[in-house]
Structures are given as structure tokens and as C-alpha cells.
Protein backbone atom coordinates (compact mmCIF):
# COMPACT_ATOMS: atom_id res chain seq x y z
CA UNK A 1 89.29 80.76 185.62
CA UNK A 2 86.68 78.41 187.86
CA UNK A 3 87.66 75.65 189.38
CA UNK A 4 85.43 73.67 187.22
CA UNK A 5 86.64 75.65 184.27
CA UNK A 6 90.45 74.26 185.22
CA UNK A 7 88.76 70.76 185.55
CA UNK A 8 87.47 70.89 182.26
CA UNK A 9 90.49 72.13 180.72
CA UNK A 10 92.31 69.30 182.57
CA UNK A 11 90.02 66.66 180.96
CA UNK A 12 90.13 68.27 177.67
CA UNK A 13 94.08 67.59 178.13
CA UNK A 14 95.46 65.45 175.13
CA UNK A 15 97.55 63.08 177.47
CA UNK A 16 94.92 62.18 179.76
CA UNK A 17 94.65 58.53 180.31
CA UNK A 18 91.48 57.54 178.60
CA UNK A 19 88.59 60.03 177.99
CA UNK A 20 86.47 60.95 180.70
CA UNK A 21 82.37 60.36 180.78
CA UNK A 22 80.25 62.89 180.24
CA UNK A 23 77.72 62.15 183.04
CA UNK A 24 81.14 61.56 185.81
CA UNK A 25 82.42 65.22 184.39
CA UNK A 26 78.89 66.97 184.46
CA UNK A 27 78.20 65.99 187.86
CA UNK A 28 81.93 67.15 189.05
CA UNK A 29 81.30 70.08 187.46
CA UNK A 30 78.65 70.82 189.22
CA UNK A 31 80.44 70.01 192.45
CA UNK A 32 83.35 72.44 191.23
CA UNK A 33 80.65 75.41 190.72
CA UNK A 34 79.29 74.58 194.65
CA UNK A 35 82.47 74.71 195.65
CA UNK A 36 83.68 77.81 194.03
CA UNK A 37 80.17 79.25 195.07
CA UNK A 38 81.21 78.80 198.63
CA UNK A 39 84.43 80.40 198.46
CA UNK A 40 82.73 83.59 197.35
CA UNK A 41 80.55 82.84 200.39
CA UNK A 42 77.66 83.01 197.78
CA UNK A 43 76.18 79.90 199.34
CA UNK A 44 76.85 78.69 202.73
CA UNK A 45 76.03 74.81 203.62
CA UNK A 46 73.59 74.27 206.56
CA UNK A 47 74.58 70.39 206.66
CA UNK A 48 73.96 69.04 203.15
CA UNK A 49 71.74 71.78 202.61
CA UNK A 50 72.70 74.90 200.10
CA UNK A 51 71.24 78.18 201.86
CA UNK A 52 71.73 81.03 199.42
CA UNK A 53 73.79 83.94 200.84
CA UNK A 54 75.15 87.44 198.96
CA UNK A 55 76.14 87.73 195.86
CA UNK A 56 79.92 87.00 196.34
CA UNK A 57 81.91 87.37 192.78
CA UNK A 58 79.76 84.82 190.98
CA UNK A 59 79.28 87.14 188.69
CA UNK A 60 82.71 87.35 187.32
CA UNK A 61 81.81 83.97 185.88
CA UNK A 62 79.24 83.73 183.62
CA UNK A 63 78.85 80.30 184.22
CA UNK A 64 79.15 80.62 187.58
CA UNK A 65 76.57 83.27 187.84
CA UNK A 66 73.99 80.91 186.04
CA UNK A 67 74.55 78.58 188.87
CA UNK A 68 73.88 81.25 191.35
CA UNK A 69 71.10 82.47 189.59
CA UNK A 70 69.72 78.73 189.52
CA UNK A 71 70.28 78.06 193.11
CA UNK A 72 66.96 77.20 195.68
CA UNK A 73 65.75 79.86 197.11
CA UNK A 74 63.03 78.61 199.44
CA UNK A 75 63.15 76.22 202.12
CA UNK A 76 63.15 73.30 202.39
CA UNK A 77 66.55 74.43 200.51
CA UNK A 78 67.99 71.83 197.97
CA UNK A 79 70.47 69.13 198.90
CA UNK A 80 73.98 68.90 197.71
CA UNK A 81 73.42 65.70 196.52
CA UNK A 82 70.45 66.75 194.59
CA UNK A 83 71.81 69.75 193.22
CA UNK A 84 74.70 67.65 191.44
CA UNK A 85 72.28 65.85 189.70
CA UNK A 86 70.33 68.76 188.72
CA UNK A 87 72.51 71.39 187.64
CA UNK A 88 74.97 68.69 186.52
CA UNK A 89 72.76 67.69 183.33
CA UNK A 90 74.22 68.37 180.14
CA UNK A 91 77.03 70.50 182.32
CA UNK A 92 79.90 69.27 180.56
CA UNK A 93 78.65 70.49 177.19
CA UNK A 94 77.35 73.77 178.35
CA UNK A 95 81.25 74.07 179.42
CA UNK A 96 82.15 73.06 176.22
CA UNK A 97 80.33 75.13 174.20
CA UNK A 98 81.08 78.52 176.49
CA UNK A 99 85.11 77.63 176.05
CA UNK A 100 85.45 76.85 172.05
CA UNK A 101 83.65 80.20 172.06
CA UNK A 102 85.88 81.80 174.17
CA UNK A 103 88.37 80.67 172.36
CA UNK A 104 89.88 78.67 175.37
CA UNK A 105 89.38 75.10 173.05
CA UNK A 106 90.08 74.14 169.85
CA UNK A 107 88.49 71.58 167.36
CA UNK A 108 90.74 69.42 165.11
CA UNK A 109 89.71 66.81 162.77
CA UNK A 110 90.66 63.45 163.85
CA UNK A 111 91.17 61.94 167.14
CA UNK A 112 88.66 60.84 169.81
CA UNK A 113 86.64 62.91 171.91
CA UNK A 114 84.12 62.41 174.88
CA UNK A 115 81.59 64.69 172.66
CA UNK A 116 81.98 63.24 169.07
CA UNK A 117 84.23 62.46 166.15
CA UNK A 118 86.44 65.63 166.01
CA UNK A 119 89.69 66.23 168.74
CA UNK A 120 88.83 69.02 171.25
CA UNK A 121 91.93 70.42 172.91
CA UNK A 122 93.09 73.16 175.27
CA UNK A 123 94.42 76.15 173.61
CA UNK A 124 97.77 77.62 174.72
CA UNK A 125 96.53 80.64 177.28
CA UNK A 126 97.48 81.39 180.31
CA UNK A 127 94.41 79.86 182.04
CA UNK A 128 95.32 76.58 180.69
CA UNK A 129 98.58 77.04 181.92
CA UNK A 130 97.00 78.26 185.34
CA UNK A 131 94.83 75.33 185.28
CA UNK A 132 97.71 72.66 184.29
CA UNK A 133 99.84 73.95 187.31
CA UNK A 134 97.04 73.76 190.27
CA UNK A 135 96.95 70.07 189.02
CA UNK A 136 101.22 69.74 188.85
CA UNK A 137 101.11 70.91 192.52
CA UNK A 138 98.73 68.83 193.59
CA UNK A 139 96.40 71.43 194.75
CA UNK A 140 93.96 69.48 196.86
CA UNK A 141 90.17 70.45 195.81
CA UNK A 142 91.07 70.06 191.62
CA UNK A 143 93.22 66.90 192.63
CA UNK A 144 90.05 65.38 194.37
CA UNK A 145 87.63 66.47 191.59
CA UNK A 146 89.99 65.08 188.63
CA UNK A 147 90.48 61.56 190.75
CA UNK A 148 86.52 61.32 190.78
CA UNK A 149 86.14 61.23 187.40
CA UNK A 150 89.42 59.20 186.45
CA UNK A 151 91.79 61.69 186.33
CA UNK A 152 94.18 60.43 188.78
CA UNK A 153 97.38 60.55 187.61
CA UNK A 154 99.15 62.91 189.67
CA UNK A 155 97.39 63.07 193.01
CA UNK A 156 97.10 65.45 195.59
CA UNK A 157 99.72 66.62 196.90
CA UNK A 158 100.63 69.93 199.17
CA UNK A 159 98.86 73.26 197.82
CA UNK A 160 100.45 76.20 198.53
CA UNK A 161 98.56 78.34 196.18
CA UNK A 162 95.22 79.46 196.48
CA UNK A 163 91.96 77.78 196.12
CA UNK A 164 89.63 76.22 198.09
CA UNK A 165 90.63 74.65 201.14
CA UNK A 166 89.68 70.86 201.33
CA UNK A 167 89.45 70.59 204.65
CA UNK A 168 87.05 72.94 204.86
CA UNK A 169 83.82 71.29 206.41
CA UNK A 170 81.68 72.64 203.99
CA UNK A 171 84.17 71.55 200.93
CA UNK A 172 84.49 68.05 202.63
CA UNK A 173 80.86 67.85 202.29
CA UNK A 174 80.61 68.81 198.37
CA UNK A 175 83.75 66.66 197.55
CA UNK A 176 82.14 63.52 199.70
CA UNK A 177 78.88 63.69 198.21
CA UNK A 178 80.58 64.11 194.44
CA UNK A 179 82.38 60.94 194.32
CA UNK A 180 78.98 59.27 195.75
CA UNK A 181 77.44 60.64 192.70
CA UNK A 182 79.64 59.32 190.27
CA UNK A 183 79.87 55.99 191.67
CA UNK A 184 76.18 56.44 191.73
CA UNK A 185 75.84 56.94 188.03
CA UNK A 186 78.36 53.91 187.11
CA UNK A 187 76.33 51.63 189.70
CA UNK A 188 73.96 52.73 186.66
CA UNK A 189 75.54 52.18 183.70
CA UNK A 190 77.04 48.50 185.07
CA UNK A 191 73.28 47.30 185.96
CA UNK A 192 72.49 48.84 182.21
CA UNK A 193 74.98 46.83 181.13
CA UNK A 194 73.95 43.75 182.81
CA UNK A 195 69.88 44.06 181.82
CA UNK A 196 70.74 44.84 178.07
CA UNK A 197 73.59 41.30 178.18
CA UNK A 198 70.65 39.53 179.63
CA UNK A 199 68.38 40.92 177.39
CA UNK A 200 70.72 39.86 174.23
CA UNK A 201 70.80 36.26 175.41
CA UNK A 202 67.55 35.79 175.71
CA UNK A 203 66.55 36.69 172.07
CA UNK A 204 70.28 34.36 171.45
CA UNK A 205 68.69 31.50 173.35
């Protein structure tokens, strides 16, 4: 699988900590396709900038083709930054949707999910397996990605398996610019927060 497909499948897990936002995951999502793009040298970064290149082995992905297929093509080219916010919208469900019909998740009744009433957990495949052991080793990229959206609980660690390597100028850039994004959005939601209190006591008062 993606990486982003082993970060969803991570957050989907039934023992994570507390349930991961939808906006946080969608963005790192995002971030995951860019960086996966990358590796396939589909896109190349010229600074924060995402200059299309060949056609790499998106295409394995069907996901991960869409992104390709939705990437800038003309200059000025588009920004890392704003690329996470656009291609991130609604990511998380388009993810969710593509894996319960792949079979890869699995709705029970009961429970608390990110995306409504009913449970949504991995199924017992391989890739889940796959994805569970990048995160056991503490394979750097997926251990960056999960800790930006809460996911912390193992931490990176030495990665001797393959995947995208973080120190990679280009993955620096991607990983940097996703946990701006996320703090970004719950900057957001606290200020939300704040207005709508203030609102309340107002109408109280």
C-alpha cells in the first residue's frame, strides 16, 4: 500500500489513543500522497514548489494516480503548502470510502468513529499488517505523519526497511510544511471556539 494508505489504516487502528480529526488526517494525507509522489520521482520540489515530472508508478495507486492527475501543471507551479489544503479536502473520506470497498475496512455497529456513529476498523490483510509494522519500527516518514495528527505513541525510531527517506530535502520540506498545516487548522478551530464562547455569553448576559 501508500504511505498514506498505511496512515490511514494506522488511524483506523482500534487502540489508538483518541480519534483523530478529519481536517489534521486529510491534510496528512495529502502530505503522504506528495511524498509518495516524490519517491516515484513523479514530482520533484523546486523549493516549496511541486514541478510535475514522469509518470513514476503513480499509477499503481488509484488514489495516488488521482493526485498525479490533479497536480499543477503550469507555472507559477502550486506550493506545497497550498496543495495540502487543496487536495487535502474531504481526503480522509475519499480514503475511506476507496478502503471499505476494497475490502481493507470494516463497519461494525457500535463504537465511535471520526466519520459517524458506526466502528470502522482495519481488516486482517497483509497490508494492515505491512502498515502496523512500518509504525512498530519506527519507520521515520509514517512516524512523523502519525505524530502530526496525534498519533504519537510509538515514535520514530531507526528504519531499516524501505520507504521514504526523511532526510531527504525534498521530504523535509513536505513533512515541515504538514505539521504547519495542522497546527494551522487547530489555530482555527481554538479561535472558533473562542468567537462562538463569546458569542454564547453575550446572548447569557
Amino acid at each position: 500500500m501508500s504511505t498514506a494508505k498505511d496512515l490511514f489504516v494506522i488511524a483506523m487502528e482500534p487502540g489508538a489513543r483518541q480519534p483523530v480529526g478529519q481536517g489534521d488526517l486529510s491534510l496528512a494525507l495529502a502530505g503522504a500522497e506528495l511524498i509518495d509522489l516524490l519517491a516515484a520521482r513523479t514530482v520533484i520540489l523546486d523549493g516549496d514548489r511541486i514541478v510535475p515530472g514522469g509518470t513514476g508508478g503513480a499509477d499503481t495507486d488509484p488514489l495516488l494516480a488521482e493526485a498525479a492527475s490533479a497536480l499543477t501543471r503550469t507555472t507559477p507551479y502550486e506550493r506545497v503548502e497550498d496543495w495540502l489544503w487543496r487536495r487535502g479536502r474531504d481526503l480522509a473520506t475519499a480514503y475511506l470510502t476507496t478502503l471499505e470497498a476494497e475490502g481493507r475496512l470494516l463497519r461494525t455497529r457500535g463504537g465511535r468513529s471520526p466519520f459517524g456513529p458506526d466502528r470502522v476498523e482495519p481488516a486482517d490483510t497483509p497490508d494492515r499488517r505491512r502498515a502496523l509494522d512500518r509504525r512498530e519500527r519506527g519507520e521515520p516518514v509514517l512516524a512523523v505523519l502519525a505524530s502530526a495528527v496525534g498519533l504519537d505513541d510509538t515514535g520514530p525510531g531507526a528504519a531499516d526497511g524501505p520507504g521514504p527517506d526523511p532526510e531527504d530535502e525534498e521530504v523535509g520540506t513536505v513533512l515541515a510544511a504538514v505539521g504547519d498545516a495542522v497546527m494551522e487548522l487547530e489555530a482555527v478551530r481554538q479561535r472558533r471556539s473562542i468567537e462562538k464562547a463569546a458569542f454564547a455569553n453575550i446572548w447569557r448576559a
